[in-house]
PDB file of N, CA and C in Angstrom:
ATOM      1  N   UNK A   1       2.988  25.148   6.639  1.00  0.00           N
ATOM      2  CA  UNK A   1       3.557  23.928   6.096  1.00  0.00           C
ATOM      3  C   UNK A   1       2.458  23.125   5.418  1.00  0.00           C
ATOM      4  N   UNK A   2       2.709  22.944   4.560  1.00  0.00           N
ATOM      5  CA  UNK A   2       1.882  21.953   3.280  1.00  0.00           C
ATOM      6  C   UNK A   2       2.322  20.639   4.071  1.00  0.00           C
ATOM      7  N   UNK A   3       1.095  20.070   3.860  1.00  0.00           N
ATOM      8  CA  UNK A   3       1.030  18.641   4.290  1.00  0.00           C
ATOM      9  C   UNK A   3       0.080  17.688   2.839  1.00  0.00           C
ATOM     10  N   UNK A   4       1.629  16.472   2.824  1.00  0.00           N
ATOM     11  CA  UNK A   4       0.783  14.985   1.628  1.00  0.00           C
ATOM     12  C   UNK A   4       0.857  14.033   2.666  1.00  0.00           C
ATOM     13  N   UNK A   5       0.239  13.317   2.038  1.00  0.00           N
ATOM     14  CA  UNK A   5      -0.399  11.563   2.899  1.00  0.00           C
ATOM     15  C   UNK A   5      -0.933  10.397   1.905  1.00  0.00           C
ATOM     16  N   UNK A   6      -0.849   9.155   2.746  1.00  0.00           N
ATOM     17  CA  UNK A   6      -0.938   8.211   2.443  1.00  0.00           C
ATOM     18  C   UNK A   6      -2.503   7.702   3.332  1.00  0.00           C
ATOM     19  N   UNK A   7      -3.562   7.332   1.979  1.00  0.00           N
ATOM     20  CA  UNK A   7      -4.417   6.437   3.254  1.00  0.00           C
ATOM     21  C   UNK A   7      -4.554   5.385   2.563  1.00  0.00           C
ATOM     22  N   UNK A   8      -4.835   4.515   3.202  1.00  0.00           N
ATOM     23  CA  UNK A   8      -5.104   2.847   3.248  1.00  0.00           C
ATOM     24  C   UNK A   8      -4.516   2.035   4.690  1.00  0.00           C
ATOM     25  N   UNK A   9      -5.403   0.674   4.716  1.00  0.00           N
ATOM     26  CA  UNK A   9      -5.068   0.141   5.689  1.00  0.00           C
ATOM     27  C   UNK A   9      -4.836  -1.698   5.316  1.00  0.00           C
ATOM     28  N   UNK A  10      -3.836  -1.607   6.164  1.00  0.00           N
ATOM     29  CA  UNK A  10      -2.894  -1.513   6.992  1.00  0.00           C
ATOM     30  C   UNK A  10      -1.969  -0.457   6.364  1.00  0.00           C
ATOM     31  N   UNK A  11      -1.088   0.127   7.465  1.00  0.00           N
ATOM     32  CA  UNK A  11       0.092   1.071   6.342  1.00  0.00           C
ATOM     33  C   UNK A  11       1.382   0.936   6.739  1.00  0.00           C
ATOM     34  N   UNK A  12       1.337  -0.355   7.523  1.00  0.00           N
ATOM     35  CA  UNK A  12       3.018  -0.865   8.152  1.00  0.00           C
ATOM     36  C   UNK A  12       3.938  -1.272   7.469  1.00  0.00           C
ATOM     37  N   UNK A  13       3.888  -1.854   5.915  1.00  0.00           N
ATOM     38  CA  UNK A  13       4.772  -2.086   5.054  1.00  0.00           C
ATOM     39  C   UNK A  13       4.741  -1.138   4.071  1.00  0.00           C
ATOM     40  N   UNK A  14       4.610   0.649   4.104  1.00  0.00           N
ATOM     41  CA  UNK A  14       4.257   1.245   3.516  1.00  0.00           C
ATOM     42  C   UNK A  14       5.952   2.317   3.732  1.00  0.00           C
ATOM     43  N   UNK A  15       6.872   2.458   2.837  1.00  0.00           N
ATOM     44  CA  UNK A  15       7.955   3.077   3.131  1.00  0.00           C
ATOM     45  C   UNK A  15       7.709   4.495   2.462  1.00  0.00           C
ATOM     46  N   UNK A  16       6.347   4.943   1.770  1.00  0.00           N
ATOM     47  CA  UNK A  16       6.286   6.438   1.710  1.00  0.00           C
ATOM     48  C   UNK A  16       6.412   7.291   2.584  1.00  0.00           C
ATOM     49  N   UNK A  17       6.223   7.188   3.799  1.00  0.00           N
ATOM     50  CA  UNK A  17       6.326   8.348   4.949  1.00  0.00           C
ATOM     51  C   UNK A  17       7.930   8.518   5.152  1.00  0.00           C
ATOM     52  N   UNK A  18       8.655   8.021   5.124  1.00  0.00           N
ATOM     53  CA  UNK A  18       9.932   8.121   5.042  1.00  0.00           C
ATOM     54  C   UNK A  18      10.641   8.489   3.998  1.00  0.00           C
ATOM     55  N   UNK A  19      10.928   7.912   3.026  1.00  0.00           N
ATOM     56  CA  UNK A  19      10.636   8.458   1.084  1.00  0.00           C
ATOM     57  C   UNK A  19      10.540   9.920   1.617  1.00  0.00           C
ATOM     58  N   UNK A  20       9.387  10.267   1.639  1.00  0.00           N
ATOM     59  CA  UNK A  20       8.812  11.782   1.115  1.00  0.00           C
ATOM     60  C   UNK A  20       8.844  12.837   2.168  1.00  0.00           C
ATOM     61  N   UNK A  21       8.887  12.513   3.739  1.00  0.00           N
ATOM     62  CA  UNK A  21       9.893  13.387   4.746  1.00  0.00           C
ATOM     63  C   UNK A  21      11.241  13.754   4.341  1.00  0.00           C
ATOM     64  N   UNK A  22      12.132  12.139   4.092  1.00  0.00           N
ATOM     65  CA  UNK A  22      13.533  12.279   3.323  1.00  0.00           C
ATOM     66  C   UNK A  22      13.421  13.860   2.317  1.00  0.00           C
ATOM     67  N   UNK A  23      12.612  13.468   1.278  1.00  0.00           N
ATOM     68  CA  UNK A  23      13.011  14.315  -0.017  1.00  0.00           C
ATOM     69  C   UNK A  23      12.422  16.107   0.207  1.00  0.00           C
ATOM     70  N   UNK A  24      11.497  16.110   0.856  1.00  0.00           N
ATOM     71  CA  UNK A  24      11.226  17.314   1.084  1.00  0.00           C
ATOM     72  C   UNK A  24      12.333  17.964   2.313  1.00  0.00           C
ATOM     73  N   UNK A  25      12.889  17.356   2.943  1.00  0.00           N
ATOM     74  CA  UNK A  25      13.624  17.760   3.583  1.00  0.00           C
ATOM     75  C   UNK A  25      15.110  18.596   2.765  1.00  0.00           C
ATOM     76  N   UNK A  26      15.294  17.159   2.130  1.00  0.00           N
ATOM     77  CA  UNK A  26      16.814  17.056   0.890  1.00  0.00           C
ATOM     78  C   UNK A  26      16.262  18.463  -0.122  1.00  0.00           C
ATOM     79  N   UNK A  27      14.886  18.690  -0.569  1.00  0.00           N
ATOM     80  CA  UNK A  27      15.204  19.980  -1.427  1.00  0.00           C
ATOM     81  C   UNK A  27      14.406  21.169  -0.848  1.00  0.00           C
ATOM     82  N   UNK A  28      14.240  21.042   0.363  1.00  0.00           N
ATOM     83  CA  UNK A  28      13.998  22.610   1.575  1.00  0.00           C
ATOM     84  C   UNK A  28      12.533  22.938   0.855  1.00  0.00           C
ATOM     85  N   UNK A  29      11.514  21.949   0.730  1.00  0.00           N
ATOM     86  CA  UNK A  29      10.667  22.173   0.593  1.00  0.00           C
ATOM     87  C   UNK A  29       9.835  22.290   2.107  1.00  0.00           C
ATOM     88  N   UNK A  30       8.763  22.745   2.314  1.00  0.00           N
ATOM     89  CA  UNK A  30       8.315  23.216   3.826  1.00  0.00           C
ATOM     90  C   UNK A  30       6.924  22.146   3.361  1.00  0.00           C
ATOM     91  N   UNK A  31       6.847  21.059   3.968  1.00  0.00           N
ATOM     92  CA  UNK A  31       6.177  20.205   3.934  1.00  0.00           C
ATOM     93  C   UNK A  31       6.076  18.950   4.616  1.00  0.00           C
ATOM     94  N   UNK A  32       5.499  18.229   4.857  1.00  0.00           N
ATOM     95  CA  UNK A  32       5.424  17.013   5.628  1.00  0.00           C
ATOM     96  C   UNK A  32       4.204  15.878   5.142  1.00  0.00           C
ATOM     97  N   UNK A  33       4.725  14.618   5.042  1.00  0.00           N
ATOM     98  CA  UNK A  33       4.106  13.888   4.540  1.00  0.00           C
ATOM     99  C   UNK A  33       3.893  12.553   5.638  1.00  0.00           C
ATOM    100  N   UNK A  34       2.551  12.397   5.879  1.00  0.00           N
ATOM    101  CA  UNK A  34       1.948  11.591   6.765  1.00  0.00           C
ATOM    102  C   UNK A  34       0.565  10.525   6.519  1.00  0.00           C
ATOM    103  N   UNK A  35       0.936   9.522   7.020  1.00  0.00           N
ATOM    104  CA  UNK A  35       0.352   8.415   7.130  1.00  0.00           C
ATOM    105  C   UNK A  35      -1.050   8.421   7.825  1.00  0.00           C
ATOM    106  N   UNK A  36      -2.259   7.832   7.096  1.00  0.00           N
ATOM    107  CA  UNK A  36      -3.345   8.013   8.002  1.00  0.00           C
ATOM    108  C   UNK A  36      -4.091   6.916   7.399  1.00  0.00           C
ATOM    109  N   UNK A  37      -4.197   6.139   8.516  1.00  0.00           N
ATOM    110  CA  UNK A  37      -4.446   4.455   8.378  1.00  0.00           C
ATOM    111  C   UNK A  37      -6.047   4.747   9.034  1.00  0.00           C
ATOM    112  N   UNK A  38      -6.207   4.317   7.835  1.00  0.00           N
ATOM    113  CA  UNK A  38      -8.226   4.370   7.904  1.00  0.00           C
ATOM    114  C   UNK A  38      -8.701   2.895   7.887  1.00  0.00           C
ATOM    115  N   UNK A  39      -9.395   2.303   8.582  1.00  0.00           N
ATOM    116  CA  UNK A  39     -10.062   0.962   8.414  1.00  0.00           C
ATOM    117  C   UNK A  39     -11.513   1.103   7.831  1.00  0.00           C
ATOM    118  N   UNK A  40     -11.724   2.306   7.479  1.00  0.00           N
ATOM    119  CA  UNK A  40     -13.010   2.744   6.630  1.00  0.00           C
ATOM    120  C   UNK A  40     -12.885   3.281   6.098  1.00  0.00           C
ATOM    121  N   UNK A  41     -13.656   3.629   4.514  1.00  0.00           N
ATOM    122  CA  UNK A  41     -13.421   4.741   3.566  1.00  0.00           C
ATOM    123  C   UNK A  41     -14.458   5.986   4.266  1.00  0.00           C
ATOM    124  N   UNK A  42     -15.236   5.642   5.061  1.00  0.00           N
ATOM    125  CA  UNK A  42     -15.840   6.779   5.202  1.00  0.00           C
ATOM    126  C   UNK A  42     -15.373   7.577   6.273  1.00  0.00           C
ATOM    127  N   UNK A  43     -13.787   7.233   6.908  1.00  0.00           N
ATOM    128  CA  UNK A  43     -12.969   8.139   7.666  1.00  0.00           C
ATOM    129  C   UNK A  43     -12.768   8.966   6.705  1.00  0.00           C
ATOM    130  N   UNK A  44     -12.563   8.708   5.373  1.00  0.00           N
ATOM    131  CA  UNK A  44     -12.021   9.630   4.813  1.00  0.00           C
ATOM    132  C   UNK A  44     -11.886  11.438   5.144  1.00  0.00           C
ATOM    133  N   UNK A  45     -13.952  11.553   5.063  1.00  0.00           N
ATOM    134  CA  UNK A  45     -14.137  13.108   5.159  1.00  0.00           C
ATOM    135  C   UNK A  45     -13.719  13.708   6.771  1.00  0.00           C
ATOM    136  N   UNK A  46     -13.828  12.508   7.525  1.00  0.00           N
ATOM    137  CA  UNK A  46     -13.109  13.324   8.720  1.00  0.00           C
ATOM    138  C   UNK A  46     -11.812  14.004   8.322  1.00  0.00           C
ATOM    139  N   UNK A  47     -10.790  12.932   8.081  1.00  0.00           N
ATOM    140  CA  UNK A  47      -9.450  13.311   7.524  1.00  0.00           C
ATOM    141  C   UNK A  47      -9.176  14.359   6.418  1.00  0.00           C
ATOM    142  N   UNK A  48     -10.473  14.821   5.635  1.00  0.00           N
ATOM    143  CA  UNK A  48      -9.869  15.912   4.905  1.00  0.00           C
ATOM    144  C   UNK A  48     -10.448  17.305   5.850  1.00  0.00           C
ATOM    145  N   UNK A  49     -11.588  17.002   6.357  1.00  0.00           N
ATOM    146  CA  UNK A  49     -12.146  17.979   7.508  1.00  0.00           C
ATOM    147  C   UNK A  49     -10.906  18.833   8.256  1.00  0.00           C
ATOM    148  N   UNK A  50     -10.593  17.791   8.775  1.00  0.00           N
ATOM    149  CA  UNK A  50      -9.564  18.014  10.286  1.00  0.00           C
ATOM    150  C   UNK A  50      -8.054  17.942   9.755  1.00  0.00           C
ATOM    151  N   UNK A  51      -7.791  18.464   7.721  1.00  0.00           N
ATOM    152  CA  UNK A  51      -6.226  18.859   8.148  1.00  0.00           C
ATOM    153  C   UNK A  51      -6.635  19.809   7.254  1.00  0.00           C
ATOM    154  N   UNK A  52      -6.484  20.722   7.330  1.00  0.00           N
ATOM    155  CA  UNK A  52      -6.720  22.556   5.789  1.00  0.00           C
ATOM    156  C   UNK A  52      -5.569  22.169   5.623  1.00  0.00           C
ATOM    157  N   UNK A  53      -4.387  21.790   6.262  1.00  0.00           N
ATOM    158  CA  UNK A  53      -3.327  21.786   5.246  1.00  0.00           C
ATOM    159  C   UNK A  53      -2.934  20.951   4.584  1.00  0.00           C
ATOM    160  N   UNK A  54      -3.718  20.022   3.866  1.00  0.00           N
ATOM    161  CA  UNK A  54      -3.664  19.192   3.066  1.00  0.00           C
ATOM    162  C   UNK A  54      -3.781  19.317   2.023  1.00  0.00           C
ATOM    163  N   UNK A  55      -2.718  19.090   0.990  1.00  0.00           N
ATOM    164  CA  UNK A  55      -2.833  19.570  -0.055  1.00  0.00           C
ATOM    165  C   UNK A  55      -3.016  18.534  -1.228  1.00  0.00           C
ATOM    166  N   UNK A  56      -2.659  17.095  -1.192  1.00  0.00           N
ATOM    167  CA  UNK A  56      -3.018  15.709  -1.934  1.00  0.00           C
ATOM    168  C   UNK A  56      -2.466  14.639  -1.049  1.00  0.00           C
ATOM    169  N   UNK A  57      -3.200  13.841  -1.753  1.00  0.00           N
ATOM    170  CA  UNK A  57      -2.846  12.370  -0.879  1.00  0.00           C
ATOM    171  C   UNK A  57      -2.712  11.326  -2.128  1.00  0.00           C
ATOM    172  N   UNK A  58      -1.794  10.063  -1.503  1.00  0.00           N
ATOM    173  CA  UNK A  58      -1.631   8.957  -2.267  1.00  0.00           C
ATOM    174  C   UNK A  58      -2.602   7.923  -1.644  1.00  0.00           C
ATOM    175  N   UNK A  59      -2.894   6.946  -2.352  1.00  0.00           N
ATOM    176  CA  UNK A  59      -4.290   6.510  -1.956  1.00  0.00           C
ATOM    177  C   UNK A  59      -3.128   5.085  -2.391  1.00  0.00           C
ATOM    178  N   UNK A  60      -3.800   3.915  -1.231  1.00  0.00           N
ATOM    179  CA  UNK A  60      -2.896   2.218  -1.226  1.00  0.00           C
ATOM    180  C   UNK A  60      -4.195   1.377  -0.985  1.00  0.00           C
ATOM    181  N   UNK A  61      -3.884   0.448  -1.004  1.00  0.00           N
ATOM    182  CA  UNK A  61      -5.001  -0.415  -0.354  1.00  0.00           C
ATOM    183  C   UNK A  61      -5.256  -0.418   1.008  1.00  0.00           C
ATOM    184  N   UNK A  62      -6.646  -0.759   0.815  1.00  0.00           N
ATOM    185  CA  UNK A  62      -7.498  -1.281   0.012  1.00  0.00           C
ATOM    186  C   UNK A  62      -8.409  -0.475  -0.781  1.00  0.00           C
ATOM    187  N   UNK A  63      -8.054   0.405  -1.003  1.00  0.00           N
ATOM    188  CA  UNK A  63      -8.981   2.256  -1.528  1.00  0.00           C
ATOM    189  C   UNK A  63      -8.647   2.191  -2.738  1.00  0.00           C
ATOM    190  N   UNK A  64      -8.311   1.911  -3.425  1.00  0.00           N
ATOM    191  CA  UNK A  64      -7.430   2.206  -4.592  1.00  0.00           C
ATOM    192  C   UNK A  64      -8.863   2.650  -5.792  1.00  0.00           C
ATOM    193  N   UNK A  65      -9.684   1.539  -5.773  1.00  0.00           N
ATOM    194  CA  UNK A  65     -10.547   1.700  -6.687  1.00  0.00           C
ATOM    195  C   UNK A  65     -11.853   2.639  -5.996  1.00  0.00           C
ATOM    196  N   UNK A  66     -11.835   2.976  -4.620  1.00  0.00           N
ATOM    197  CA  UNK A  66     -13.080   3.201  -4.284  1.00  0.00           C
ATOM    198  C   UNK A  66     -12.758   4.974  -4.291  1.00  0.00           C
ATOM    199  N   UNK A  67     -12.152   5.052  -4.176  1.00  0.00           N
ATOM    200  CA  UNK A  67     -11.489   6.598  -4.272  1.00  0.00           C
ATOM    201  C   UNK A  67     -11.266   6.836  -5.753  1.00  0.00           C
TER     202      UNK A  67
END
């Protein structure tokens, strides 16, 4: 299973994880899309470390420009 995500922090008013579970579900795509609330950009390389199945991410604030 292919896995997308969202990082930035805070990510509680963030309705992509739901959105994009919904739609991959609706067209039987084998995927999952998850939230990963970083209070540092330099979590980042953990987070690409520790998922191989990551295949892109959407980037929110406060990252937007530093990424």
């Amino acid at each position: 299973m292919d896995t997308y995500g969202l990082i930035g922090y805070p990510l509680g008013h963030s309705f992509s994880i739901s959105y994009f579970n919904e739609k991959f579900q609706n067209e039987n795509i084998d995927a999952r899309y998850v939230n990963f609330e970083i209070p540092n950009i330099e979590d980042l390389r953990e987070i690409l470390d520790s998922n191989p199945d990551l295949k892109g991410l959407n980037v929110t604030i406060p990252y937007k420009q530093k990424v």
